[in-house]
PDB file of N, CA and C in Angstrom:
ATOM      1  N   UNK A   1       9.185  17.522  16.631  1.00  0.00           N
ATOM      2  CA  UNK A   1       8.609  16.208  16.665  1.00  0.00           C
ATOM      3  C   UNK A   1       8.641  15.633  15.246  1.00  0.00           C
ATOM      4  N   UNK A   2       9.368  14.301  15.118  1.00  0.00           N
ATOM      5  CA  UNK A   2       9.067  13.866  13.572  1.00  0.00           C
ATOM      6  C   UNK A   2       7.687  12.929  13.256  1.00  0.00           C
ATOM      7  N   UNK A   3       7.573  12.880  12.535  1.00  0.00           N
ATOM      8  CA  UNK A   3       6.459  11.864  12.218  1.00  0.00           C
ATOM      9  C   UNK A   3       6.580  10.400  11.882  1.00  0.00           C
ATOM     10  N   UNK A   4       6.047   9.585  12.724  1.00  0.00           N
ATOM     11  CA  UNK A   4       5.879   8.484  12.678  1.00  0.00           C
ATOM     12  C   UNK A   4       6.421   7.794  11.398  1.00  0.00           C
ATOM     13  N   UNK A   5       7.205   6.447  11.655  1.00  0.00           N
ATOM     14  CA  UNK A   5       7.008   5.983  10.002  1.00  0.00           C
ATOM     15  C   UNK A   5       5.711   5.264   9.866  1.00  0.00           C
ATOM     16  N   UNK A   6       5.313   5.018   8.764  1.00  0.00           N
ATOM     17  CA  UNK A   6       3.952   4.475   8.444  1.00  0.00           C
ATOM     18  C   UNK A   6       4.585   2.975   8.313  1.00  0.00           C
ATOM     19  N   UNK A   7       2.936   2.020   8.875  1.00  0.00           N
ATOM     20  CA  UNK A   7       2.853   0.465   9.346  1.00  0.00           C
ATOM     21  C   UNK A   7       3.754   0.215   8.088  1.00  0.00           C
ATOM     22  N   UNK A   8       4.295  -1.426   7.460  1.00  0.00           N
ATOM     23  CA  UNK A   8       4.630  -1.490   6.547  1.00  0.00           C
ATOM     24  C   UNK A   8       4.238  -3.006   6.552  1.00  0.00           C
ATOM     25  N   UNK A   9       3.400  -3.381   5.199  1.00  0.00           N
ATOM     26  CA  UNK A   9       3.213  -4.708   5.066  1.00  0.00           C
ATOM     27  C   UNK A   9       3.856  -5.489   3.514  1.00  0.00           C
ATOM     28  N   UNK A  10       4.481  -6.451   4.338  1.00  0.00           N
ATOM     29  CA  UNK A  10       5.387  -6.680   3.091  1.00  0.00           C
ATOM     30  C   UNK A  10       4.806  -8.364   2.442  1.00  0.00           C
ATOM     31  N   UNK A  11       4.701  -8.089   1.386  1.00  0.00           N
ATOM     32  CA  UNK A  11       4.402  -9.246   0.468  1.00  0.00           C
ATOM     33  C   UNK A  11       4.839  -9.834  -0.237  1.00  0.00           C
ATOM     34  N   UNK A  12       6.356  -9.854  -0.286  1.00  0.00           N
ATOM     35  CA  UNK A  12       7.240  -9.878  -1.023  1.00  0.00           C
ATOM     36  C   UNK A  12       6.701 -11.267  -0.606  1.00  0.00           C
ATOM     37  N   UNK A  13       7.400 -12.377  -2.285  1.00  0.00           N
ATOM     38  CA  UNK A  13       7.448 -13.591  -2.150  1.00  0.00           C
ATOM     39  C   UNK A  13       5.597 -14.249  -1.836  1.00  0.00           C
ATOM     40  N   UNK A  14       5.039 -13.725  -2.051  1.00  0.00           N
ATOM     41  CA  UNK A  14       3.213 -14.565  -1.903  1.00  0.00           C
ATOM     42  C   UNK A  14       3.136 -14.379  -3.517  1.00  0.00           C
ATOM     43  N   UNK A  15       2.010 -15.308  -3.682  1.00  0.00           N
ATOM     44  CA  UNK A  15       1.911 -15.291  -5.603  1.00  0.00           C
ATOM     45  C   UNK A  15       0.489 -14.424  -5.397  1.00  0.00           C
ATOM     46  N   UNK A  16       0.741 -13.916  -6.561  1.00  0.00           N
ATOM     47  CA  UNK A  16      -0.803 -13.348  -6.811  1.00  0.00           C
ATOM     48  C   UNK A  16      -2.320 -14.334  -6.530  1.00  0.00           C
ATOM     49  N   UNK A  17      -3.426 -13.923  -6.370  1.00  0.00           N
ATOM     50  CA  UNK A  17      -3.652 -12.520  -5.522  1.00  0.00           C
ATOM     51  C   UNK A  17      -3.078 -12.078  -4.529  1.00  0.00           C
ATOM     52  N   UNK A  18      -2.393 -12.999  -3.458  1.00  0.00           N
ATOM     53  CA  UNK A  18      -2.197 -12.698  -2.171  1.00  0.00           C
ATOM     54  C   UNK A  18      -1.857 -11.335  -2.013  1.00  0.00           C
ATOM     55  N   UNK A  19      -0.740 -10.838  -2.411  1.00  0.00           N
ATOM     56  CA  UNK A  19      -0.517  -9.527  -1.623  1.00  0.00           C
ATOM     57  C   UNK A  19      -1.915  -8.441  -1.951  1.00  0.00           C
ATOM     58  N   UNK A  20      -2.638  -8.596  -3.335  1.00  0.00           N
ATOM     59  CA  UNK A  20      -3.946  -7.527  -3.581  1.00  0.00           C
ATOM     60  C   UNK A  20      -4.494  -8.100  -2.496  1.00  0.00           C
ATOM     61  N   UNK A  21      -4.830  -8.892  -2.509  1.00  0.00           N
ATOM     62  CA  UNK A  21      -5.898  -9.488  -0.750  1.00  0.00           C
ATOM     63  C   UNK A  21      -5.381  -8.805   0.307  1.00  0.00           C
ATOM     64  N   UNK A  22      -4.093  -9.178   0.337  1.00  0.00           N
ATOM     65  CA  UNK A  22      -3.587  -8.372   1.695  1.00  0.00           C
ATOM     66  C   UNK A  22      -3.612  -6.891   1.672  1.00  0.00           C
ATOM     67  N   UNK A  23      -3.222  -6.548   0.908  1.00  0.00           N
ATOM     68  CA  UNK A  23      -3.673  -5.007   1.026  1.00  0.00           C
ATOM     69  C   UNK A  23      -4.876  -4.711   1.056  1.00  0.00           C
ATOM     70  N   UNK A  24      -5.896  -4.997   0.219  1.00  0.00           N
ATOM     71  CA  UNK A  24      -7.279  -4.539   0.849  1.00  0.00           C
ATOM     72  C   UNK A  24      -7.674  -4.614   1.868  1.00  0.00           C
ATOM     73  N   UNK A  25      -7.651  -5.946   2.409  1.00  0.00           N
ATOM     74  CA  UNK A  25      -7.670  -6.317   3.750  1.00  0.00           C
ATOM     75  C   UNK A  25      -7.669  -5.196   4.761  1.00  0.00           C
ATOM     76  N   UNK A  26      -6.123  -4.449   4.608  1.00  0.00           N
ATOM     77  CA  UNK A  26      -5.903  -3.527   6.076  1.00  0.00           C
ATOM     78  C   UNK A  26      -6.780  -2.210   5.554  1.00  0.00           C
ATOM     79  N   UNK A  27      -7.121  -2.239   4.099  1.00  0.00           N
ATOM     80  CA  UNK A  27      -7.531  -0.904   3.523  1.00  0.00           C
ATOM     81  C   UNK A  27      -8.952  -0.761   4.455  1.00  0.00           C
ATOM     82  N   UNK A  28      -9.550  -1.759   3.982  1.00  0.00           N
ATOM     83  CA  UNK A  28     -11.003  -2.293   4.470  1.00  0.00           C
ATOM     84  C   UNK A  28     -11.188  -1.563   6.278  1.00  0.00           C
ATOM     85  N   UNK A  29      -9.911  -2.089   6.677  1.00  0.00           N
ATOM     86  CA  UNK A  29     -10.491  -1.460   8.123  1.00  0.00           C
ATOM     87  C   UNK A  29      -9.832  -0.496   8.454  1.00  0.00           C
ATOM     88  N   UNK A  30      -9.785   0.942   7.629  1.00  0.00           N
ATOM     89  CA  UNK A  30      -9.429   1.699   7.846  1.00  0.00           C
ATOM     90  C   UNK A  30     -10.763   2.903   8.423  1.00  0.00           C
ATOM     91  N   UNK A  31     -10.821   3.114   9.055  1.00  0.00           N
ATOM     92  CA  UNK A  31     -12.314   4.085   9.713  1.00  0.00           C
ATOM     93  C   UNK A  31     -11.482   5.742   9.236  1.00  0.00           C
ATOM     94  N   UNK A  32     -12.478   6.984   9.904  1.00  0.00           N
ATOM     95  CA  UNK A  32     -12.145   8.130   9.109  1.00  0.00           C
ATOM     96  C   UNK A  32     -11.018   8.117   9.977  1.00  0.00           C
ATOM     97  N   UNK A  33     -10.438   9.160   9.392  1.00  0.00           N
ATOM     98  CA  UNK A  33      -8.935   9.994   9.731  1.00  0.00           C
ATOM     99  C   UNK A  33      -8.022   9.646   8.867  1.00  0.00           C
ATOM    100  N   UNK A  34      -6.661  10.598   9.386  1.00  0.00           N
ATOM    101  CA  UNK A  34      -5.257  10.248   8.665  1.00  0.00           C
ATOM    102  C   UNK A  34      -4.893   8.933   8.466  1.00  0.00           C
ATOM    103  N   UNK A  35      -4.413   8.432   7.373  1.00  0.00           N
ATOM    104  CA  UNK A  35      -4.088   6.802   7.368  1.00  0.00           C
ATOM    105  C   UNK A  35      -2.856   6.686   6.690  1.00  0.00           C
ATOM    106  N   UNK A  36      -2.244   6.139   6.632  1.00  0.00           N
ATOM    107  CA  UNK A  36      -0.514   5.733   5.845  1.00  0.00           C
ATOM    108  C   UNK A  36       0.132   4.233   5.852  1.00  0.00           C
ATOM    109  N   UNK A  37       0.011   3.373   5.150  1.00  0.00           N
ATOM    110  CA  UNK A  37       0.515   1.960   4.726  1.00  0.00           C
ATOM    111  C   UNK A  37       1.623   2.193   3.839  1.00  0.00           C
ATOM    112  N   UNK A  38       2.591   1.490   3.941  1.00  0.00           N
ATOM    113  CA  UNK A  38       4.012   0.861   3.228  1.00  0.00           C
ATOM    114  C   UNK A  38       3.818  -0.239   2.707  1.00  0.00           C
ATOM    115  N   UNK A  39       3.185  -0.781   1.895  1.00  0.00           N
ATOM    116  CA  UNK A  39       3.661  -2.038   0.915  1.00  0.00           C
ATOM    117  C   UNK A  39       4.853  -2.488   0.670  1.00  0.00           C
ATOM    118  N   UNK A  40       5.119  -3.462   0.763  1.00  0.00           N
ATOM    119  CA  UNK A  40       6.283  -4.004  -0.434  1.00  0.00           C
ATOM    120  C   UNK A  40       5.852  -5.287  -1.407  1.00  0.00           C
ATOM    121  N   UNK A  41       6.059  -5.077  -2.398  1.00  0.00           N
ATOM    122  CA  UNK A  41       5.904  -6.507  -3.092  1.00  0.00           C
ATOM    123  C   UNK A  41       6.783  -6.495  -4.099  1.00  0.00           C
ATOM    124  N   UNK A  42       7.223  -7.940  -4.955  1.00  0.00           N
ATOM    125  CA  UNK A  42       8.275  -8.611  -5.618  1.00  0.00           C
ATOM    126  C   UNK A  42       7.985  -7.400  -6.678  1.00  0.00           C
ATOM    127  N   UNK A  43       6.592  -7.772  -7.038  1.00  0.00           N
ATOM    128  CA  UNK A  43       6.877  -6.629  -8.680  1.00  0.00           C
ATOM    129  C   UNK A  43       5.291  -5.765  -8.689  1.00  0.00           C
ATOM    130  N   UNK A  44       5.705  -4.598  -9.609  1.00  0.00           N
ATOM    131  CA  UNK A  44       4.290  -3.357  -9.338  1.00  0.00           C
ATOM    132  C   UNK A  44       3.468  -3.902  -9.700  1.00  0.00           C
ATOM    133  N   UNK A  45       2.307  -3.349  -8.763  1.00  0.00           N
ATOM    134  CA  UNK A  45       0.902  -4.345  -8.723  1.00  0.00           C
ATOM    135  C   UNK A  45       0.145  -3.797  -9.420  1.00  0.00           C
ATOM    136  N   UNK A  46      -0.170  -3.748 -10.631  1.00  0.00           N
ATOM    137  CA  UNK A  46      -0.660  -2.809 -11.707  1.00  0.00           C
ATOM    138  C   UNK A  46      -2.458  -2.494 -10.819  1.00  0.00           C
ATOM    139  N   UNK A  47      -2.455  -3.743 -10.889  1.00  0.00           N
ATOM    140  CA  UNK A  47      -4.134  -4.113 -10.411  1.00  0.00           C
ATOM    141  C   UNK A  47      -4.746  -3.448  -9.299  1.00  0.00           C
ATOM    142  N   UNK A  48      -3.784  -2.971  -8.283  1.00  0.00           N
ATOM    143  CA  UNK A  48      -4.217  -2.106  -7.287  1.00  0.00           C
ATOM    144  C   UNK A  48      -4.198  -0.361  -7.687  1.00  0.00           C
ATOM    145  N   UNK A  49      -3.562  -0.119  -8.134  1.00  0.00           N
ATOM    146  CA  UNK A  49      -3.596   1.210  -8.537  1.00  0.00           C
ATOM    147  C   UNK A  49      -5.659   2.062  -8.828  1.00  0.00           C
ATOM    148  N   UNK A  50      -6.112   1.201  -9.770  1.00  0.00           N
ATOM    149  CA  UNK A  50      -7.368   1.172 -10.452  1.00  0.00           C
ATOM    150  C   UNK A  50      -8.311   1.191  -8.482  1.00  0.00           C
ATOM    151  N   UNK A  51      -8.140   0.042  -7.889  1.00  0.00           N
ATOM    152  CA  UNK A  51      -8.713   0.183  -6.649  1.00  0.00           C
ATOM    153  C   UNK A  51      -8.530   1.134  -5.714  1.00  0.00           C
ATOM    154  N   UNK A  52      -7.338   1.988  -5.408  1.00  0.00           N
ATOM    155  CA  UNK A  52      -6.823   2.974  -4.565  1.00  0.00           C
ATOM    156  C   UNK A  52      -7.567   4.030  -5.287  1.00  0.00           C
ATOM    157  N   UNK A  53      -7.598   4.473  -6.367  1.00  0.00           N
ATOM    158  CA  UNK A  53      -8.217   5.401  -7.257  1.00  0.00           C
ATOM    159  C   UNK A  53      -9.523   5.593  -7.070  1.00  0.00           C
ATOM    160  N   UNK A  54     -10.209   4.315  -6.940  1.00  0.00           N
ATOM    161  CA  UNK A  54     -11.667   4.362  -6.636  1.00  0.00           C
ATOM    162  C   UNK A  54     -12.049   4.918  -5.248  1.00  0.00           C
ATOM    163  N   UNK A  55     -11.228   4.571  -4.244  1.00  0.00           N
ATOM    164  CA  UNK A  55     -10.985   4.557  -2.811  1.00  0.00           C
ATOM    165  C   UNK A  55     -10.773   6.155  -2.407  1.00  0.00           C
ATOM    166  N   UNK A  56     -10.420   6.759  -3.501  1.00  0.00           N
ATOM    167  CA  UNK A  56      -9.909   8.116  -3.269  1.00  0.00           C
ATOM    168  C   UNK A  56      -8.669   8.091  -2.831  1.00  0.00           C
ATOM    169  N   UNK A  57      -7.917   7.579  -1.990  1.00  0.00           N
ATOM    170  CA  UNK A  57      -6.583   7.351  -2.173  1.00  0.00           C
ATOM    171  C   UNK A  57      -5.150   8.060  -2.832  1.00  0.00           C
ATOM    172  N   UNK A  58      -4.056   8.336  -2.244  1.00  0.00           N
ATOM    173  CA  UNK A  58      -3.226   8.297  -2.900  1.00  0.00           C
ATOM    174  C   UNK A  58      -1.923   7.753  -2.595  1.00  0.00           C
ATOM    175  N   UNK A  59      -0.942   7.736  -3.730  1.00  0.00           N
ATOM    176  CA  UNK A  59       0.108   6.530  -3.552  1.00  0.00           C
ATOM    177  C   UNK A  59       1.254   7.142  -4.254  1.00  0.00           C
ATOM    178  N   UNK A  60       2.626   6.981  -3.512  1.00  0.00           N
ATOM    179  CA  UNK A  60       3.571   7.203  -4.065  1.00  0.00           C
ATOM    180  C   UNK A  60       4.449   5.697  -4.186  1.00  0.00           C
ATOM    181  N   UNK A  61       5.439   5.621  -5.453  1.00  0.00           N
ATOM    182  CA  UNK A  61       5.802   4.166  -5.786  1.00  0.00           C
ATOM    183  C   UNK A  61       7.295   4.846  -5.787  1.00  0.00           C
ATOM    184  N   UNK A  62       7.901   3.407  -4.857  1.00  0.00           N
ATOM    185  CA  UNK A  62       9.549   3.305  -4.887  1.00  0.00           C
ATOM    186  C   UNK A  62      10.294   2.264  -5.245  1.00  0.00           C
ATOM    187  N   UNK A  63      10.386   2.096  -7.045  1.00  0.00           N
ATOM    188  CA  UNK A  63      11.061   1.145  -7.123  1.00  0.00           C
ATOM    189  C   UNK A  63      13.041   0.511  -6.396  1.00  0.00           C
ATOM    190  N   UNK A  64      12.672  -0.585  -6.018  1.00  0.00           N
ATOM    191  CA  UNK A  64      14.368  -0.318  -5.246  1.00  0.00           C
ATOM    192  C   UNK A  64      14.955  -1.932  -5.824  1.00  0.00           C
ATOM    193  N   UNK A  65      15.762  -2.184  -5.796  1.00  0.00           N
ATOM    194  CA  UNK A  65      16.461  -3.670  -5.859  1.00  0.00           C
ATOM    195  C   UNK A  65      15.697  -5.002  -4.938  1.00  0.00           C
ATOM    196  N   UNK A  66      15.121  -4.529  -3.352  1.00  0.00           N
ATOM    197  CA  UNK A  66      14.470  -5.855  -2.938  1.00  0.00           C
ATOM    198  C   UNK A  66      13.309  -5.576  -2.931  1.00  0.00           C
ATOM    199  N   UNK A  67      12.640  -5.081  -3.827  1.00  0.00           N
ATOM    200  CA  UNK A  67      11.258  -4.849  -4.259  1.00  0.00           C
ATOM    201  C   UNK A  67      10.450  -3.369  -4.436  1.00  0.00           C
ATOM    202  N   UNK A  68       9.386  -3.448  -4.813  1.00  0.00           N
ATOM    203  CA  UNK A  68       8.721  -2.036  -4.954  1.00  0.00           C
ATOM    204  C   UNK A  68       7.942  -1.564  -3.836  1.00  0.00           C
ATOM    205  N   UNK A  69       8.206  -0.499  -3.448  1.00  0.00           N
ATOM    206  CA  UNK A  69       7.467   0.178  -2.422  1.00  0.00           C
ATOM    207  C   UNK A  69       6.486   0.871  -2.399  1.00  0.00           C
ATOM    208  N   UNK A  70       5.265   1.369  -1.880  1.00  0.00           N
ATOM    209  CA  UNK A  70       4.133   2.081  -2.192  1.00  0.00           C
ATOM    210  C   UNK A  70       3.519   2.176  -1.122  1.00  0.00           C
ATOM    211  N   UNK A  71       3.785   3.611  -1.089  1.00  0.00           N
ATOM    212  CA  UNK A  71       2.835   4.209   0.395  1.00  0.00           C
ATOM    213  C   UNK A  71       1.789   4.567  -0.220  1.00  0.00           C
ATOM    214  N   UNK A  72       0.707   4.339   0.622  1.00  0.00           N
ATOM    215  CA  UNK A  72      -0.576   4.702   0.270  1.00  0.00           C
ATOM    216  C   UNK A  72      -0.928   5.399   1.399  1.00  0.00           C
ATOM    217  N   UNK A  73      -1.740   6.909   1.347  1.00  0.00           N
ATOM    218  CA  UNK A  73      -2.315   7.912   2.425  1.00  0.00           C
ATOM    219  C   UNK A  73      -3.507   8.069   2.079  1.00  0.00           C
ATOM    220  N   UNK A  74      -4.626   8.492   3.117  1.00  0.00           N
ATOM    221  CA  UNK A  74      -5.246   9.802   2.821  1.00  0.00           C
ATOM    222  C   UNK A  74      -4.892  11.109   2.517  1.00  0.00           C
ATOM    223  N   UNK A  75      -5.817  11.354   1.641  1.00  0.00           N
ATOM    224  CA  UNK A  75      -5.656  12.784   1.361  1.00  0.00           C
ATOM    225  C   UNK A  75      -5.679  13.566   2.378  1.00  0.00           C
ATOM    226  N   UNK A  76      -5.057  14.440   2.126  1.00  0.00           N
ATOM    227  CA  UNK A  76      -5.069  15.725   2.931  1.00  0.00           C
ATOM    228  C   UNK A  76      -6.347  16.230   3.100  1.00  0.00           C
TER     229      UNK A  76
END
């Protein structure tokens, strides 16, 4: 069985704040259990990093040519 790909919300092209809004947003209604989001946005969102951190959170970053990627999970 493989595993699911994780939701993916893309923000490419909104000006700041928008995509930090939008990502909290889905963060916000995340209840307990396993969780996994795909971001995309135009350029790295320095500003969220500091919030995922607080959140407990973690995040892997994929810079690519049509934007940067960043999955964000629960921990294990």
């Amino acid at each position: 069985m493989s595993a699911a790909e994780p939701p993916v919300l893309d923000n490419r092209g909104l000006e700041p704040p928008q995509p930090f809004m939008r990502t909290l947003e889905v963060l916000d209604g995340w209840g307990p259990g396993p969780h996994r989001l795909t971001i995309i946005n135009d350029r790295e969102p320095l500003f969220l990093y500091p919030e995922l951190e607080e959140r407990g959170l973690r995040w892997t970053v994929d810079a690519r040519p049509e934007g940067v990627y960043i999955t964000i999970y629960t921990p294990d």
